[in-house]
C-alpha atoms as a PDB file:
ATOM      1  CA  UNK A   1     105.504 126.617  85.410  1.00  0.00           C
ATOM      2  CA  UNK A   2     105.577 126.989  89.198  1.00  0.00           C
ATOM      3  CA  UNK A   3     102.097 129.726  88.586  1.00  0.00           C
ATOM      4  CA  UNK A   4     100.619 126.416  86.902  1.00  0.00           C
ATOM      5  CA  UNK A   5     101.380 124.216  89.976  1.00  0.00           C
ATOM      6  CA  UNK A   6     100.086 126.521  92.287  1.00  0.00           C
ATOM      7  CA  UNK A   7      96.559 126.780  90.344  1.00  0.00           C
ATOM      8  CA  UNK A   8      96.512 122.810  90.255  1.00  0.00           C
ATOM      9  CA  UNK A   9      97.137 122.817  94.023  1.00  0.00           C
ATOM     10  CA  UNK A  10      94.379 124.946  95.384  1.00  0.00           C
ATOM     11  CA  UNK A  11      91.633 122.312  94.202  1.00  0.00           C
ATOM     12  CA  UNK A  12      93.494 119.697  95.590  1.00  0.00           C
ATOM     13  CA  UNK A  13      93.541 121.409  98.946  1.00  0.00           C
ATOM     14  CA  UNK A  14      90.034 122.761  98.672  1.00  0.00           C
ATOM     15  CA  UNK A  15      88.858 119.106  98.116  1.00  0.00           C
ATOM     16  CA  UNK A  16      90.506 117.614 100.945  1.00  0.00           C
ATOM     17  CA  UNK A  17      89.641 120.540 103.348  1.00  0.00           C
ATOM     18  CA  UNK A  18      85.846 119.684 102.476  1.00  0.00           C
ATOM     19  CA  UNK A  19      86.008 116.018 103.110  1.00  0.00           C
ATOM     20  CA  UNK A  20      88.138 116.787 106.631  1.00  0.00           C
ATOM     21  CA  UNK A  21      85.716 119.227 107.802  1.00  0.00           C
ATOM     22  CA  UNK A  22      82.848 116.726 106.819  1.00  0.00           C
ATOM     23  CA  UNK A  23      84.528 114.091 108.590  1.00  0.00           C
ATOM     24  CA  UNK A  24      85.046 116.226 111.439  1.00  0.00           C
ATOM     25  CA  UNK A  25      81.172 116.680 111.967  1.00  0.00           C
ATOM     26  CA  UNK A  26      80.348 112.922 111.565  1.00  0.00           C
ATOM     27  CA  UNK A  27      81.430 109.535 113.367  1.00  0.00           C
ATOM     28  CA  UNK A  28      84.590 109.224 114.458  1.00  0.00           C
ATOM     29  CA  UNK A  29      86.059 106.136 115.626  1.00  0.00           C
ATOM     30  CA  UNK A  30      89.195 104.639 116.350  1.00  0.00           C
ATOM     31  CA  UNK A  31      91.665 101.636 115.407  1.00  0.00           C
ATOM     32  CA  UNK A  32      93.887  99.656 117.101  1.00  0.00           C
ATOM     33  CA  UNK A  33      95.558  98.674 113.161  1.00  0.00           C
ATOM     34  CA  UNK A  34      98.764  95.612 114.644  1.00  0.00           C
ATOM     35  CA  UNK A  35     100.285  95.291 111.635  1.00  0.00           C
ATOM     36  CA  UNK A  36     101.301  97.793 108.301  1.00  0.00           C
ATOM     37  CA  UNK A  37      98.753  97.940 105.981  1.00  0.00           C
ATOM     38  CA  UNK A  38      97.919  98.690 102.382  1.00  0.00           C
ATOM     39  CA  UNK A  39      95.094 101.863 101.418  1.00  0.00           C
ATOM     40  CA  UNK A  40      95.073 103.205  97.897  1.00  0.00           C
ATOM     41  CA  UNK A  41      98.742 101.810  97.111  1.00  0.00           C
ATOM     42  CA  UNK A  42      99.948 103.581 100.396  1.00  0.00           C
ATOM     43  CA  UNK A  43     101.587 101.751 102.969  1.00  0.00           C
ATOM     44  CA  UNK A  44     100.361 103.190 106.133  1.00  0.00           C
ATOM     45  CA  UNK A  45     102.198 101.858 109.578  1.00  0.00           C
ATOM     46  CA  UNK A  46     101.004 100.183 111.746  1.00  0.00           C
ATOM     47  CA  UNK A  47      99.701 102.090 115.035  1.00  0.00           C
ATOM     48  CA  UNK A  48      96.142 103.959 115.935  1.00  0.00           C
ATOM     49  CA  UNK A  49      93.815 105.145 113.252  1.00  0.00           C
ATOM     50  CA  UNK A  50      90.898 107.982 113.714  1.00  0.00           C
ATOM     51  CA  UNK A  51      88.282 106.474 110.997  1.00  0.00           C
ATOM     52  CA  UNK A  52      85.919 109.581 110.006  1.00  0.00           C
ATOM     53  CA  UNK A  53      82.768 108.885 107.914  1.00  0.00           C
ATOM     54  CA  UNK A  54      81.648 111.986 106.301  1.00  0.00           C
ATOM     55  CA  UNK A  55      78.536 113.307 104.510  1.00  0.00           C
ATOM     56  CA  UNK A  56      79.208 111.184 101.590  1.00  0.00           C
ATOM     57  CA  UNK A  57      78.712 107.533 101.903  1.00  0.00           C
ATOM     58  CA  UNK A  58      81.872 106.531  99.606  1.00  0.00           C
ATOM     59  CA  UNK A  59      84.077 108.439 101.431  1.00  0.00           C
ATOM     60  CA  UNK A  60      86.125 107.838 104.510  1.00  0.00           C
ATOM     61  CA  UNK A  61      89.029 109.577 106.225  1.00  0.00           C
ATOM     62  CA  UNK A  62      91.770 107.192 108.036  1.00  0.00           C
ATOM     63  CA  UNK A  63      94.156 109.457 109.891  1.00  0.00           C
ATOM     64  CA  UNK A  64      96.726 108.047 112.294  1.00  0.00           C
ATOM     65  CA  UNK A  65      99.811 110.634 114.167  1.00  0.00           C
ATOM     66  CA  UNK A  66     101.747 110.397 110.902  1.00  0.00           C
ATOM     67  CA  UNK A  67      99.878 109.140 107.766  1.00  0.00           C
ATOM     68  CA  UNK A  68      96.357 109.030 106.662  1.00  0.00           C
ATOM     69  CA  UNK A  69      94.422 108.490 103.852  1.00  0.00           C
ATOM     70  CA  UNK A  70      91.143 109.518 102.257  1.00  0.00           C
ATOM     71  CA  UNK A  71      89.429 106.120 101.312  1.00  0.00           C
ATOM     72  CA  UNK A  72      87.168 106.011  98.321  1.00  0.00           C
ATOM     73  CA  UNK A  73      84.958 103.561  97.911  1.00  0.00           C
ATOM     74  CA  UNK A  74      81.375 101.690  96.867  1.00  0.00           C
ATOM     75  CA  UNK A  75      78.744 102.250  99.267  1.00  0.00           C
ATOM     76  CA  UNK A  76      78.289  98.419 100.584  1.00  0.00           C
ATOM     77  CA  UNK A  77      74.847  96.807 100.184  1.00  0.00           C
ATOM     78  CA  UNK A  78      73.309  95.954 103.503  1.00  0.00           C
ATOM     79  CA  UNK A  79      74.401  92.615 105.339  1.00  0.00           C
ATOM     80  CA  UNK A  80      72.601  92.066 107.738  1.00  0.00           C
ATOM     81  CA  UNK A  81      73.194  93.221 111.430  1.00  0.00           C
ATOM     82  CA  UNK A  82      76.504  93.789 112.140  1.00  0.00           C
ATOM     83  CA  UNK A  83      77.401  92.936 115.633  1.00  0.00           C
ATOM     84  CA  UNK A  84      80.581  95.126 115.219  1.00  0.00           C
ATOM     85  CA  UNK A  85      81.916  98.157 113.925  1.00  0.00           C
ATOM     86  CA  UNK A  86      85.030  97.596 112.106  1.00  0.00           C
ATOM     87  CA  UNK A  87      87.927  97.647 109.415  1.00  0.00           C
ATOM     88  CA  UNK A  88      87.802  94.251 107.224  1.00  0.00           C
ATOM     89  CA  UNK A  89      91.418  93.553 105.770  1.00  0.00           C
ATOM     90  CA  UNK A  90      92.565  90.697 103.030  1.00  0.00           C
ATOM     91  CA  UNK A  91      96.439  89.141 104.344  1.00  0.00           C
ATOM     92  CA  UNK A  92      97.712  87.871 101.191  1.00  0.00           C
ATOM     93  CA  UNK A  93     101.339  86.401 102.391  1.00  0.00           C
ATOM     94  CA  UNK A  94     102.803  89.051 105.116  1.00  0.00           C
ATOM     95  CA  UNK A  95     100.327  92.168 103.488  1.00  0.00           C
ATOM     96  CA  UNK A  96      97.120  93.366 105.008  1.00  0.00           C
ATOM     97  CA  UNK A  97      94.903  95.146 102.557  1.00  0.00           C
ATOM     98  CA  UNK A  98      91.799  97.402 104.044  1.00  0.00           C
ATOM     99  CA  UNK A  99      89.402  96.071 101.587  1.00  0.00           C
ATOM    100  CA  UNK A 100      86.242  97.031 103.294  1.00  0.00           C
ATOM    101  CA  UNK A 101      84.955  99.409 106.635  1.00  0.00           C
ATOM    102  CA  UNK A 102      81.333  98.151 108.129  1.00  0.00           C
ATOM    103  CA  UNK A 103      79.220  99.920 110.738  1.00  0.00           C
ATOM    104  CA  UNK A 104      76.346  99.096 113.089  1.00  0.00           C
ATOM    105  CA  UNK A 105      73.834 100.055 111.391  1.00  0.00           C
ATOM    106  CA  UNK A 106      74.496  97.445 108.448  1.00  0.00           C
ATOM    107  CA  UNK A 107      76.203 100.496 105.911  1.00  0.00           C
ATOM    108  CA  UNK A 108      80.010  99.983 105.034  1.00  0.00           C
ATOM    109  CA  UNK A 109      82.158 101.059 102.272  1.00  0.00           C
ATOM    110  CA  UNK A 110      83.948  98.302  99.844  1.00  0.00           C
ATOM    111  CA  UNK A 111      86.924  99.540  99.008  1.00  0.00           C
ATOM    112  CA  UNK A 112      88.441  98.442  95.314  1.00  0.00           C
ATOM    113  CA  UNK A 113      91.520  96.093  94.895  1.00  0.00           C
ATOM    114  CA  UNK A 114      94.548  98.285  94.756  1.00  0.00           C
ATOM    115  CA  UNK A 115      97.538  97.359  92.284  1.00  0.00           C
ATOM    116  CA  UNK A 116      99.788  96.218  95.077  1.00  0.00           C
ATOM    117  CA  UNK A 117      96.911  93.368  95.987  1.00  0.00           C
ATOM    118  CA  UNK A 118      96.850  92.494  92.326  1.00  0.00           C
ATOM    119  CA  UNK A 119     100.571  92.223  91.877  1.00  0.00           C
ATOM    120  CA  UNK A 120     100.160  89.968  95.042  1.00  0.00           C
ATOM    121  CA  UNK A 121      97.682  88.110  94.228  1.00  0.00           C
ATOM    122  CA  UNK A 122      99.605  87.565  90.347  1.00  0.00           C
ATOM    123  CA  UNK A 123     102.433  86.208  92.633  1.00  0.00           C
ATOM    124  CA  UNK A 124     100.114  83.332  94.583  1.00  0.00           C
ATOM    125  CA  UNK A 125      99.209  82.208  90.674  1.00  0.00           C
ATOM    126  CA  UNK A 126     102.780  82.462  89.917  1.00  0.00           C
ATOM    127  CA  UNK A 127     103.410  80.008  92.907  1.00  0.00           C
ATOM    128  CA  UNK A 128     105.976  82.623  94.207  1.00  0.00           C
ATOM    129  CA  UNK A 129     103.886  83.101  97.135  1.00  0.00           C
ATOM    130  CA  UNK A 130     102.009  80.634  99.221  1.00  0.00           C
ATOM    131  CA  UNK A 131      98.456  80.180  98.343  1.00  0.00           C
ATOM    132  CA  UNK A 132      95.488  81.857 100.521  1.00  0.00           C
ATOM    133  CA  UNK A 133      93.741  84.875 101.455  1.00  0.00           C
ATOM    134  CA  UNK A 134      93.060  85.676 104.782  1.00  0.00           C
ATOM    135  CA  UNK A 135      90.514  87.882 105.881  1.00  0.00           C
ATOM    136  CA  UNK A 136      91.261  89.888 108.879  1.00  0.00           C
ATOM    137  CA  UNK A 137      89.192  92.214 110.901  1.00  0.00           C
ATOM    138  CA  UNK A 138      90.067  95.181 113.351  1.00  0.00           C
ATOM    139  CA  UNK A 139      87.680  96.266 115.538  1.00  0.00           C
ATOM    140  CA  UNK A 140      86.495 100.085 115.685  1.00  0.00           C
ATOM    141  CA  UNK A 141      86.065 101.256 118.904  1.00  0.00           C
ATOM    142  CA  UNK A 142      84.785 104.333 121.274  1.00  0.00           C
ATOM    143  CA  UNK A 143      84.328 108.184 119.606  1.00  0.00           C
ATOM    144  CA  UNK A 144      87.083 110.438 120.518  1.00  0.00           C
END
């Protein structure tokens, strides 16, 4: 059993090696993220994020000193100029949700709604929760 896990490890590992040295050869930016947040059902703290866009447009790479995630996503249709490079998140009672990432030149990523926003959003409906989402957006800032 433990010869199996190994084998189905080594992708895994290959895969994410790829996409970090892709990111590492690409834009690199960083956030200033004030509050905990919600990525891919992963609670990430809150605290300073590197945000790495790599060779492939639906993939980005959030890495902060303790967590990080690999974001997939849908390659966002062009909006128009976008006076800022940043991280776009949806508040739904105390959560923040990254829902999408945009850049200067008018690309972005849109990230799809995770279970945890569902089960939050199920709980507005519900009346549990007051009604309302927020959107919130972090700035990106500076290459490091």
């Amino acid at each position: 059993m433990k010869t199996h896990t190994r084998i189905l490890a080594i992708p895994g590992i290959l895969v994410l090696a790829l996409v970090s040295s892709a990111a590492a050869d690409s834009l690199k930016l960083i956030a200033s993220v004030p509050f905990d947040f919600v990525v891919n059902d992963t609670t990430l703290a809150r605290g300073v994020y590197r945000v790495s866009r790599g060779n492939s447009a639906s993939a980005i790479m959030i890495s902060g000193d303790r967590r990080g995630a690999v974001v997939l996503g849908q390659s966002a249709a062009s909006r128009g100029n976008t006076e800022q490079t940043k991280l776009v998140f949806h508040r739904i009672g105390g959560q923040y949700f990254l829902r999408e990432v945009r850049f200067l030149d008018s690309t972005g990523l849109d990230l799809p709604e995770t279970r945890t926003e569902r089960e939050a959003a199920e709980r507005i409906a519900s009346g549990m929760m007051p009604a309302g989402v927020q959107r919130v957006e972090v700035p990106l800032m500076g290459r490091r």
